[in-house]
N, C-alpha and C. Protein backbone atom coordinates (compact mmCIF):
# COMPACT_ATOMS: atom_id res chain seq x y z
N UNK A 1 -31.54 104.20 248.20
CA UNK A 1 -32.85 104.80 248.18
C UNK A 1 -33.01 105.81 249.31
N UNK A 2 -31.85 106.01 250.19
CA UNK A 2 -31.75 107.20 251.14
C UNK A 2 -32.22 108.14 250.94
N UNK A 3 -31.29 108.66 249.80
CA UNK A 3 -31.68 110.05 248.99
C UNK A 3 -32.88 110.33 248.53
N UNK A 4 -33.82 109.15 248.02
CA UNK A 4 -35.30 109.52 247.24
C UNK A 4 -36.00 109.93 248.36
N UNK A 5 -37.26 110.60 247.84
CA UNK A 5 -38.47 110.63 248.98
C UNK A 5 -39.69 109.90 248.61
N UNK A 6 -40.37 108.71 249.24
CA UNK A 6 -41.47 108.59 248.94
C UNK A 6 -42.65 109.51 248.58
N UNK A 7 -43.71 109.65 247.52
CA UNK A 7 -44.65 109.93 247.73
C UNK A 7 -46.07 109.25 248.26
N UNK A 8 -46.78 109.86 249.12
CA UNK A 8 -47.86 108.97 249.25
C UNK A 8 -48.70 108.53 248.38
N UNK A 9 -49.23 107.30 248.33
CA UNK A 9 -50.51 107.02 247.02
C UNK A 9 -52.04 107.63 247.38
N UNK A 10 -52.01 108.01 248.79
CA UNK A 10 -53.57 108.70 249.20
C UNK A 10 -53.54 110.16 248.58
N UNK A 11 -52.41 111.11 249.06
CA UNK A 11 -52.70 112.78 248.86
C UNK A 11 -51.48 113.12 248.06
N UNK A 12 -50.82 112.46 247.68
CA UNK A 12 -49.37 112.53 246.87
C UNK A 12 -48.55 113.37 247.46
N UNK A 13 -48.68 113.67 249.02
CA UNK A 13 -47.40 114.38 250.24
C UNK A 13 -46.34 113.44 250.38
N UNK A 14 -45.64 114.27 250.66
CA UNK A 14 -44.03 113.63 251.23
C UNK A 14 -43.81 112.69 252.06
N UNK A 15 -43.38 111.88 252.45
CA UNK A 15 -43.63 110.75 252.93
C UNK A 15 -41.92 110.76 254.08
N UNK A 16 -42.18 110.80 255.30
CA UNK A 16 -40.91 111.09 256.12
C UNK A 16 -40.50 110.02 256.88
N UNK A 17 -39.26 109.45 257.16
CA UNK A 17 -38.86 107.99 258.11
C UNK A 17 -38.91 108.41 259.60
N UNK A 18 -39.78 107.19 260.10
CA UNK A 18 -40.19 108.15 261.77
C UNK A 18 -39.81 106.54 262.20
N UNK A 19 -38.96 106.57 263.28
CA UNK A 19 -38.34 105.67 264.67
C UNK A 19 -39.45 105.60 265.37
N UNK A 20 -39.95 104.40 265.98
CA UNK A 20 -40.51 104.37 267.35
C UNK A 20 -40.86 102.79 267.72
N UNK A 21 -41.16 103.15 268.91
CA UNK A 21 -41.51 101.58 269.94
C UNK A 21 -42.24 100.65 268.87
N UNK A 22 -41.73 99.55 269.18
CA UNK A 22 -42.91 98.70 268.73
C UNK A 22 -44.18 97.96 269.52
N UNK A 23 -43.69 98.28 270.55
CA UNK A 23 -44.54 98.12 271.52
C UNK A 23 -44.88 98.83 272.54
N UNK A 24 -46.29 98.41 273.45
CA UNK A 24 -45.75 99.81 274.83
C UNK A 24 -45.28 99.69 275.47
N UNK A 25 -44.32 100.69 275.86
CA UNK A 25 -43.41 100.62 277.24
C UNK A 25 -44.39 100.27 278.09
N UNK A 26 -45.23 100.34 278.48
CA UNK A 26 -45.96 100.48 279.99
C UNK A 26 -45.95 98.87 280.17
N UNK A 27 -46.58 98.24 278.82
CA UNK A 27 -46.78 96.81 279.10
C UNK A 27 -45.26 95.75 278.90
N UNK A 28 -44.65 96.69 278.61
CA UNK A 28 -43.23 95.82 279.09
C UNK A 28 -42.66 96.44 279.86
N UNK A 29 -42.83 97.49 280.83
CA UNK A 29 -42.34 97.82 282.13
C UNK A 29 -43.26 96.65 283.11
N UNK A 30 -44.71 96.47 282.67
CA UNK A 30 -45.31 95.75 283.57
C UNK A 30 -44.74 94.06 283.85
N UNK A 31 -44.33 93.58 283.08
CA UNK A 31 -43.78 93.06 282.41
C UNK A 31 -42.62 92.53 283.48
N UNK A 32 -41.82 93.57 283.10
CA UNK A 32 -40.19 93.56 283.49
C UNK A 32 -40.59 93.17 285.27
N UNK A 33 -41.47 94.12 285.78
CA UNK A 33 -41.99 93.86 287.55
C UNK A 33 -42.35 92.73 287.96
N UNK A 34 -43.29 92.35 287.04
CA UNK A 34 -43.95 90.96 287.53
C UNK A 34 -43.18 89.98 287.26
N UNK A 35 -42.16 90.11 286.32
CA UNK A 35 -41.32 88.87 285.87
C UNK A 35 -39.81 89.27 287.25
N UNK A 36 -39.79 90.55 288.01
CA UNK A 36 -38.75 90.62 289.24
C UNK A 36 -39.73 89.82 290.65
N UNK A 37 -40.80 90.54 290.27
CA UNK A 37 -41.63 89.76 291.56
C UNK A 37 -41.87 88.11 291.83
N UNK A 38 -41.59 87.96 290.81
CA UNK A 38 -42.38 86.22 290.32
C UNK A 38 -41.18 85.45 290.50
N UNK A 39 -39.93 86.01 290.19
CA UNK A 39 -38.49 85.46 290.57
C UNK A 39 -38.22 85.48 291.97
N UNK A 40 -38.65 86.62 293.00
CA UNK A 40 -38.75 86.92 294.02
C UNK A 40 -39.11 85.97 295.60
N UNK A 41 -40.62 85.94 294.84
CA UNK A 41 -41.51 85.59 295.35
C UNK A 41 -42.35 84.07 295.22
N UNK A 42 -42.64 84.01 293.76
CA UNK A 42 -43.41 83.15 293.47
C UNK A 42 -42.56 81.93 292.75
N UNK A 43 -42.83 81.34 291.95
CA UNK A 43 -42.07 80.07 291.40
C UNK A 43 -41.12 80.57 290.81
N UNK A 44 -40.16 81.28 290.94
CA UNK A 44 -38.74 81.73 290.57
C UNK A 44 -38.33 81.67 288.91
N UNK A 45 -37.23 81.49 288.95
CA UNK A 45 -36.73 81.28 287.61
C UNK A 45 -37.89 80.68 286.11
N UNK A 46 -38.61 80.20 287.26
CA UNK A 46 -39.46 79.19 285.92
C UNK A 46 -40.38 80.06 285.21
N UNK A 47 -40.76 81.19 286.05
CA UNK A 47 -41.76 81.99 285.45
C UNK A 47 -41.21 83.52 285.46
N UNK A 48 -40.35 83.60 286.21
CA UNK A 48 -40.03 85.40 286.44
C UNK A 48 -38.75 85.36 285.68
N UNK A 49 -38.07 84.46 285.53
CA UNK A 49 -36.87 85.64 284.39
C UNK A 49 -37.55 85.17 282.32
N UNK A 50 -38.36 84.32 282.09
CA UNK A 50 -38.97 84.67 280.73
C UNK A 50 -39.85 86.43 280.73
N UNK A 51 -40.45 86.17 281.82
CA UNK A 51 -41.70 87.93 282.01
C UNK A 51 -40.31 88.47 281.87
N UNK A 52 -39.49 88.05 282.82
CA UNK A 52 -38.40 89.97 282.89
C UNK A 52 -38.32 90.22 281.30
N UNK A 53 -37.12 88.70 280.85
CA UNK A 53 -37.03 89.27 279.39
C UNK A 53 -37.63 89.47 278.29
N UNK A 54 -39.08 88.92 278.42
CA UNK A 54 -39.84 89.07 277.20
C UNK A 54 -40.29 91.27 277.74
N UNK A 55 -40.22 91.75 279.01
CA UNK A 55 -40.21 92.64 279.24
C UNK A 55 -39.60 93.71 278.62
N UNK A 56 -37.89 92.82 279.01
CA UNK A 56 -36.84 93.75 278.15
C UNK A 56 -37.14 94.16 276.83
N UNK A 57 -37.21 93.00 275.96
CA UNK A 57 -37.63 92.62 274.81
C UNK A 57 -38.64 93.86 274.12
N UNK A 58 -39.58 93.88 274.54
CA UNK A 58 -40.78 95.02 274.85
C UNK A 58 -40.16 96.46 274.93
N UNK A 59 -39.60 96.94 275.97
CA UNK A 59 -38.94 98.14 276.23
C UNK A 59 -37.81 98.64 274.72
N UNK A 60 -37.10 97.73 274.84
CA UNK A 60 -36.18 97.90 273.87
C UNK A 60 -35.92 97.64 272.06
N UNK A 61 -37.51 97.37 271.44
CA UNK A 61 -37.25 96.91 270.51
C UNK A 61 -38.46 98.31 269.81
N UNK A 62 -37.88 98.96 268.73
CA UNK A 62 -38.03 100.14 267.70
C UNK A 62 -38.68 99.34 266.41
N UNK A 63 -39.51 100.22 265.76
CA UNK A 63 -39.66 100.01 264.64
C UNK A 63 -39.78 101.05 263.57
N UNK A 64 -40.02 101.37 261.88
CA UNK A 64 -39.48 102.37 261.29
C UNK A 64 -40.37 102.11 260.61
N UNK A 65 -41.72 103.54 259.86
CA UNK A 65 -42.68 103.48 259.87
C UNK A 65 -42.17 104.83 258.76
N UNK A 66 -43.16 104.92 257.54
CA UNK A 66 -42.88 105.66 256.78
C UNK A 66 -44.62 105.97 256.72
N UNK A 67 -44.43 107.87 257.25
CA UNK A 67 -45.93 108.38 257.90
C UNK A 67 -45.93 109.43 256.45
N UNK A 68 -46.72 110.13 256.25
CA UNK A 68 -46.92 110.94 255.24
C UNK A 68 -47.17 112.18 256.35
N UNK A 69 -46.68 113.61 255.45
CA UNK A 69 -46.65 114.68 256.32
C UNK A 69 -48.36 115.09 256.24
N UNK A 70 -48.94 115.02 255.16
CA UNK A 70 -50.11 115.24 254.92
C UNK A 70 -51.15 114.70 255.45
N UNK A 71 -51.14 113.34 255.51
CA UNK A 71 -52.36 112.78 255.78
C UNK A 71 -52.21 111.78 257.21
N UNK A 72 -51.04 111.97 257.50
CA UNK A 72 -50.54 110.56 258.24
C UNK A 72 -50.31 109.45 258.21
N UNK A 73 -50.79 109.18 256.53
CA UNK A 73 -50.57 107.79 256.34
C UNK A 73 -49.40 107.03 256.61
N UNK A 74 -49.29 105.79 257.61
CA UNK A 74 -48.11 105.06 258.12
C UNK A 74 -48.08 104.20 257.17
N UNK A 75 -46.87 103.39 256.90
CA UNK A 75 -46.71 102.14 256.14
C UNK A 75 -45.08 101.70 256.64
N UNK A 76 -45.51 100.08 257.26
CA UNK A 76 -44.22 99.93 258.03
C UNK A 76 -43.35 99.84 256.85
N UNK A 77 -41.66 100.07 257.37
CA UNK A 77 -40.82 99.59 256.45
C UNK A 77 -39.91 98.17 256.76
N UNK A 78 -39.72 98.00 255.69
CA UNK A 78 -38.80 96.27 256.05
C UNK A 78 -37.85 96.43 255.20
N UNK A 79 -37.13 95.53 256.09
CA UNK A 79 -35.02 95.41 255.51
C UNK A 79 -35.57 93.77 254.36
N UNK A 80 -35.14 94.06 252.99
CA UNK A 80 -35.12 92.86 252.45
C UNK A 80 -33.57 92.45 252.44
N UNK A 81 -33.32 91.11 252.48
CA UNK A 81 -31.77 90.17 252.01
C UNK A 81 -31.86 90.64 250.54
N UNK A 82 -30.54 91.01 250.26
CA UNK A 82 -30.23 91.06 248.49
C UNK A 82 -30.49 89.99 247.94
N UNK A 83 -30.81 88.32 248.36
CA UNK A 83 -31.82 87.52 247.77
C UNK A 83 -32.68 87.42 247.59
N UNK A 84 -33.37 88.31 248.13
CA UNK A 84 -34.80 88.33 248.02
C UNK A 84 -35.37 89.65 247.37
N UNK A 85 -34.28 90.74 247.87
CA UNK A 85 -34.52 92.14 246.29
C UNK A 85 -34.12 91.67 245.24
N UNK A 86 -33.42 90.62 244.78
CA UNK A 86 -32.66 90.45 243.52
C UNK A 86 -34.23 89.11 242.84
N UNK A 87 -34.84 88.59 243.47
CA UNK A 87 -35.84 87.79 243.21
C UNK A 87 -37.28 88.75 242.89
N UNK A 88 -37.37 89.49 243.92
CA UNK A 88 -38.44 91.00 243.45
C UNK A 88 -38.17 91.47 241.85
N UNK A 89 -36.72 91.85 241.97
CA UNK A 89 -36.78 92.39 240.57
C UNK A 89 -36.92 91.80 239.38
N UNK A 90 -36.38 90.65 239.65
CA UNK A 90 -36.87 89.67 238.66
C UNK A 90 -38.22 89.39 238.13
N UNK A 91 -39.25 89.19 239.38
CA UNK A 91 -40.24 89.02 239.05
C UNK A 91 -40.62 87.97 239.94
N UNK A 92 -40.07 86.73 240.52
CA UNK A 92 -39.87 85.74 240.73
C UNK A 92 -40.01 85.19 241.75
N UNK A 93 -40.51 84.78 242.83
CA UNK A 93 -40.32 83.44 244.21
C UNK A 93 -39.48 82.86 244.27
């Protein structure tokens, strides 16, 4: 389905695959600090390396969003298992 192009169902424009954060950097940079400080400083390991990595986590995780050139309409996209496209087409649960 590479090759096709969506159309939108609002203005019937082209519909383009756009990359981006799924979250904000800022609040998983904040994140990443307080979970170095808290390891640092405050009750260590128990509380500052989950903040760091739920931080990381934050910084580093993308998502793929199919926007329309026209209107902007977003609509996230999702990876199905071929068990579960092969159950779609069917009809089926």
């Amino acid at each position: 389905m590479a090759d096709k192009s969506l159309i939108c169902n609002l203005c019937n424009g082209e519909m383009q695959l756009y990359t981006g954060p799924r979250y904000s950097k800022k609040a998983g940079f904040f994140l990443v600090i307080v979970g170095i400080f808290a390891t640092l400083f405050w009750v260590g390991p128990v509380l500052g390396v989950p903040l760091f990595l739920m931080g990381l986590y934050m910084i580093t995780s993308k998502r793929q969003l199919w926007v329309c050139k026209e209107c902007n309409t977003a609509i996230e996209r999702i990876e199905l298992n071929p068990e579960e496209t092969a159950s779609v087409k069917k009809g089926t649960k």
